[in-house]
Protein backbone atom coordinates (compact mmCIF):
# COMPACT_ATOMS: atom_id res chain seq x y z
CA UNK A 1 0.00 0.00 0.00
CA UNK A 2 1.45 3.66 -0.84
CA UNK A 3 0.32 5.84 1.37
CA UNK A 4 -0.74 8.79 0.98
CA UNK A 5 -3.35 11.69 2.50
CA UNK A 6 -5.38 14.91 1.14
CA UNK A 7 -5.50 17.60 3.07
CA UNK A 8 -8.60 19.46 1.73
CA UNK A 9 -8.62 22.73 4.39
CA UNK A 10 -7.20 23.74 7.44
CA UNK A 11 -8.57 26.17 9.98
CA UNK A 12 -7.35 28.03 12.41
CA UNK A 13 -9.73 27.65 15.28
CA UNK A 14 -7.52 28.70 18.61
CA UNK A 15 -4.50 30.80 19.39
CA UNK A 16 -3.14 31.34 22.70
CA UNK A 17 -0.86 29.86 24.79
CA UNK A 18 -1.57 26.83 22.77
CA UNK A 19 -3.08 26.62 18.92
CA UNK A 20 -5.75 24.43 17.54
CA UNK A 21 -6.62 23.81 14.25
CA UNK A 22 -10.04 22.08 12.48
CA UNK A 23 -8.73 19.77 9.39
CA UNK A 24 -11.20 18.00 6.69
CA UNK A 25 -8.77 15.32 5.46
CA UNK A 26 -8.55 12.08 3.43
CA UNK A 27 -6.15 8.86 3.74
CA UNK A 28 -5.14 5.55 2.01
CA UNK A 29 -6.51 2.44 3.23
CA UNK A 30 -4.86 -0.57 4.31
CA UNK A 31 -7.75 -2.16 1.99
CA UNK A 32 -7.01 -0.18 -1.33
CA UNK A 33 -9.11 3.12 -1.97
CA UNK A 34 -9.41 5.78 0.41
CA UNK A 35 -11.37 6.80 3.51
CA UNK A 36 -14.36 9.04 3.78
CA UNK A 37 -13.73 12.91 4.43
CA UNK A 38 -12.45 13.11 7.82
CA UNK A 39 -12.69 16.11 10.05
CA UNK A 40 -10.18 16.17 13.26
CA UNK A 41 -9.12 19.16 15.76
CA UNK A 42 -5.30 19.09 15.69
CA UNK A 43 -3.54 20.46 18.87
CA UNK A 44 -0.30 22.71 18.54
CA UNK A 45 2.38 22.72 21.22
CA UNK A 46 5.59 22.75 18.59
CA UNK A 47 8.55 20.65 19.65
CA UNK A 48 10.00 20.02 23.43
CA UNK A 49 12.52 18.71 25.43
CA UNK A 50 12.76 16.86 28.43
CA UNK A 51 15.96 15.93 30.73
CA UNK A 52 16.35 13.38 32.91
CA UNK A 53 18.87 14.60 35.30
CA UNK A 54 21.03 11.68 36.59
CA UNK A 55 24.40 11.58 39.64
CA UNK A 56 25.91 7.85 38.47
CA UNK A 57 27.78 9.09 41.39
CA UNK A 58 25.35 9.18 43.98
CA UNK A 59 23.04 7.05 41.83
CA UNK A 60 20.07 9.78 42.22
CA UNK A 61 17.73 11.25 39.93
CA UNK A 62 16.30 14.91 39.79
CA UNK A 63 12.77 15.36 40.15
CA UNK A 64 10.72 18.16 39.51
CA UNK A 65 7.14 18.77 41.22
CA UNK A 66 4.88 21.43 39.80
CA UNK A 67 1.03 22.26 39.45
CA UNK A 68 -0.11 20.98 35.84
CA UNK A 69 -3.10 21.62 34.23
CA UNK A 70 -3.84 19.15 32.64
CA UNK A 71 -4.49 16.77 35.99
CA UNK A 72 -7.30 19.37 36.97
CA UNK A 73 -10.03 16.76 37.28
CA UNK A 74 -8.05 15.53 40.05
CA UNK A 75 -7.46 18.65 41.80
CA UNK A 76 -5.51 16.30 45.16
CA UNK A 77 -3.08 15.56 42.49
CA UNK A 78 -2.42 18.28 40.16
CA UNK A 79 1.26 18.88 41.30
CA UNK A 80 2.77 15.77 39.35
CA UNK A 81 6.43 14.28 39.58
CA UNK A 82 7.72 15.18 36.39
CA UNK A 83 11.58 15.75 34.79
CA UNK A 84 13.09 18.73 33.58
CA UNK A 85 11.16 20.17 30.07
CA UNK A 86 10.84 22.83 27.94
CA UNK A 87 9.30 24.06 24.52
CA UNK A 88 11.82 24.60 21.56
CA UNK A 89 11.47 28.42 20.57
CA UNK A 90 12.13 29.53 16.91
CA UNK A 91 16.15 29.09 16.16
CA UNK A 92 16.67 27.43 18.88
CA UNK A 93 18.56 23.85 18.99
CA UNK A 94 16.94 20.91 20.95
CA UNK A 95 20.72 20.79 23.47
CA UNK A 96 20.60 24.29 24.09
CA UNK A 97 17.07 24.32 25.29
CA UNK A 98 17.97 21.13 27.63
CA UNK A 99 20.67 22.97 28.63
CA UNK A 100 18.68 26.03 29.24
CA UNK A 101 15.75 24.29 30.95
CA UNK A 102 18.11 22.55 33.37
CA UNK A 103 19.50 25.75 34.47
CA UNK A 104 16.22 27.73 35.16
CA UNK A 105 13.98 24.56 36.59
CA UNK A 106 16.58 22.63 38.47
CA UNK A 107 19.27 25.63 38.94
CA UNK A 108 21.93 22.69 37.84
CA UNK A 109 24.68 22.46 35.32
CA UNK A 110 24.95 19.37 32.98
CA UNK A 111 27.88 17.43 32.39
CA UNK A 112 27.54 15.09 29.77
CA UNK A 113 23.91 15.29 27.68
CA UNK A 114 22.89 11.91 26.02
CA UNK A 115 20.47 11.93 23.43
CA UNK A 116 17.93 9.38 24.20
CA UNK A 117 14.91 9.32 21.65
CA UNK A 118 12.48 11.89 19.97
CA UNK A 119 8.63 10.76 20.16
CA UNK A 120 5.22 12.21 19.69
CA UNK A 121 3.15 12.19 23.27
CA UNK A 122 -0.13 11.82 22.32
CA UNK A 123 -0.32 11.61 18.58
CA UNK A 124 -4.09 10.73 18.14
CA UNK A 125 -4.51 14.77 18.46
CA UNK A 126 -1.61 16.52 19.30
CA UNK A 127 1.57 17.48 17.29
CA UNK A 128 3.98 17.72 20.33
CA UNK A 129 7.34 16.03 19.94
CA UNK A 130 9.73 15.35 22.60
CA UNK A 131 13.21 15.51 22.47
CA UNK A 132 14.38 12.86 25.29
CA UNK A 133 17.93 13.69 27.17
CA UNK A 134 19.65 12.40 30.21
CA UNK A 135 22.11 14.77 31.80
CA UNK A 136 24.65 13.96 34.34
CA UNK A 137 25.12 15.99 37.20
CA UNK A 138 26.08 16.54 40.60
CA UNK A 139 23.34 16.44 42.74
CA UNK A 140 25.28 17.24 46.00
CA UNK A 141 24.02 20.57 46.11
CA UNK A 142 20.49 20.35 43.56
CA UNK A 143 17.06 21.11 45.12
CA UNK A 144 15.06 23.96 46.64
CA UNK A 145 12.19 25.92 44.53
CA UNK A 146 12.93 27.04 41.12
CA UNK A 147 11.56 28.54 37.90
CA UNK A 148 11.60 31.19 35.85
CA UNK A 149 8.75 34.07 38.05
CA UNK A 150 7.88 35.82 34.82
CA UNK A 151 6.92 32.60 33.74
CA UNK A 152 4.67 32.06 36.49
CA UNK A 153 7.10 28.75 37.17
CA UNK A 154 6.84 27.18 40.69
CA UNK A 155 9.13 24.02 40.71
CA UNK A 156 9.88 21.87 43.55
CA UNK A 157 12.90 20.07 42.77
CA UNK A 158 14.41 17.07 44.42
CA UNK A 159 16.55 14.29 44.35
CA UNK A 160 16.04 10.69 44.78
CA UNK A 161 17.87 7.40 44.89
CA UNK A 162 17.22 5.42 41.19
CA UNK A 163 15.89 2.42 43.18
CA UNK A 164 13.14 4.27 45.07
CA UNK A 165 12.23 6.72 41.79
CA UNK A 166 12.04 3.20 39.42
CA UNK A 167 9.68 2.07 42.90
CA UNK A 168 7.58 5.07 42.54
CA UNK A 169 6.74 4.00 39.04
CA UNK A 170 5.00 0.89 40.02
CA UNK A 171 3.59 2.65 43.04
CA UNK A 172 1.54 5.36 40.43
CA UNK A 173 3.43 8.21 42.59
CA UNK A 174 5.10 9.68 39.00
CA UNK A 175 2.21 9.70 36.48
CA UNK A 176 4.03 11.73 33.76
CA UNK A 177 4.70 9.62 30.43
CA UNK A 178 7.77 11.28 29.55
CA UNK A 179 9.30 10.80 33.02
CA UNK A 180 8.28 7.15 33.34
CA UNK A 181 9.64 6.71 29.58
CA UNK A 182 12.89 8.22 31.06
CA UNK A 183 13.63 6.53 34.02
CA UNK A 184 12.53 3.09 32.65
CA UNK A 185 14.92 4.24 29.83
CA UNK A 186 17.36 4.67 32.69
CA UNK A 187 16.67 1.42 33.88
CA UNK A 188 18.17 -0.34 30.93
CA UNK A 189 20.71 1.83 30.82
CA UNK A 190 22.65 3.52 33.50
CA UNK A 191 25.22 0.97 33.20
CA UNK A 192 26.89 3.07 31.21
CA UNK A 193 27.34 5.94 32.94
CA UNK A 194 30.17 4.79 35.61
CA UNK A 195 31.19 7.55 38.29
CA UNK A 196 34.49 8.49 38.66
């Protein structure tokens, strides 16, 4: 099968922090032919990064904890256990915004920044691509409350041993997809980050 789709409009429907945009659409079929005339809300948040802060040292990850919108419906927990992130601004590279991010959420310096994967979150609507990363650093002296205040940022940050933050995945305690991808990604590999 070749695949292929027709894009027969796009509209602009929302443009704020966010965008939105109503597309009428066609696609190939696994079957032959094509599908009916679709029509699907497509959610804009561009392209981010996320950094999984890692001490092979001290074996501990950095944690972030910060109020997210998103988990609204369950106002008890709306401050989720998440890993350093940020969006990708125009000219900017995908490194220098981990980089950046680290610095202004978990007032840190990396050492060494390991690409791990680029994914879409949630493509059945949204656009959003993350850049994955695991930095090393010293987490002797990382924690406290951080953020950028113009942003409105309010970031716990913390450190814990890799055992108990791998735990807190089974225990539902970090419900964020891109942190769980990133410390089970961890998992696998820390091996090869040996501390001097």
């Amino acid at each position: 099968m070749k695949k292929k789709l027709d894009i027969i409009s796009r509209e602009a429907i929302y443009d704020g922090f966010f965008s939105m945009e109503k597309i009428q659409l066609k696609h190939t079929l696994y079957e032959g032919g094509w599908s009916n005339e679709l029509t699907r809300e497509l959610f804009h948040r561009g392209e981010c990064v996320a950094v999984l802060l890692y001490d092979p040292k001290t074996d501990e990850v950095v944690l972030i904890e910060q109020f997210r919108m998103g988990a609204i419906e369950n106002p008890e927990q709306a401050w989720l256990l998440e890993i350093v992130a940020g969006a990708i601004e125009t000219g900017e590279t995908a490194e220098s915004v981990a980089l950046r991010e680290v610095a202004e959420e978990a007032n840190c310096q990396v050492q060494q920044l390991t690409k791990i994967m680029k994914f879409y979150t949630t493509p059945g609507g949204s656009a959003e691509q993350i850049h994955l990363f695991c930095g090393i650093v010293d987490t002797t002296k990382v924690g406290g409350i951080h953020g950028l205040k113009d942003e409105q940022e309010d970031i716990k940050v913390s450190t814990v041993k890799f055992d108990q933050a791998y735990a807190m995945l089974a225990t539902g305690e970090i419900e964020s997809a891109i942190a769980i991808i990133a410390i089970q990604w961890l998992a696998l590999n820390k091996n090869q980050f040996v501390a001097d």
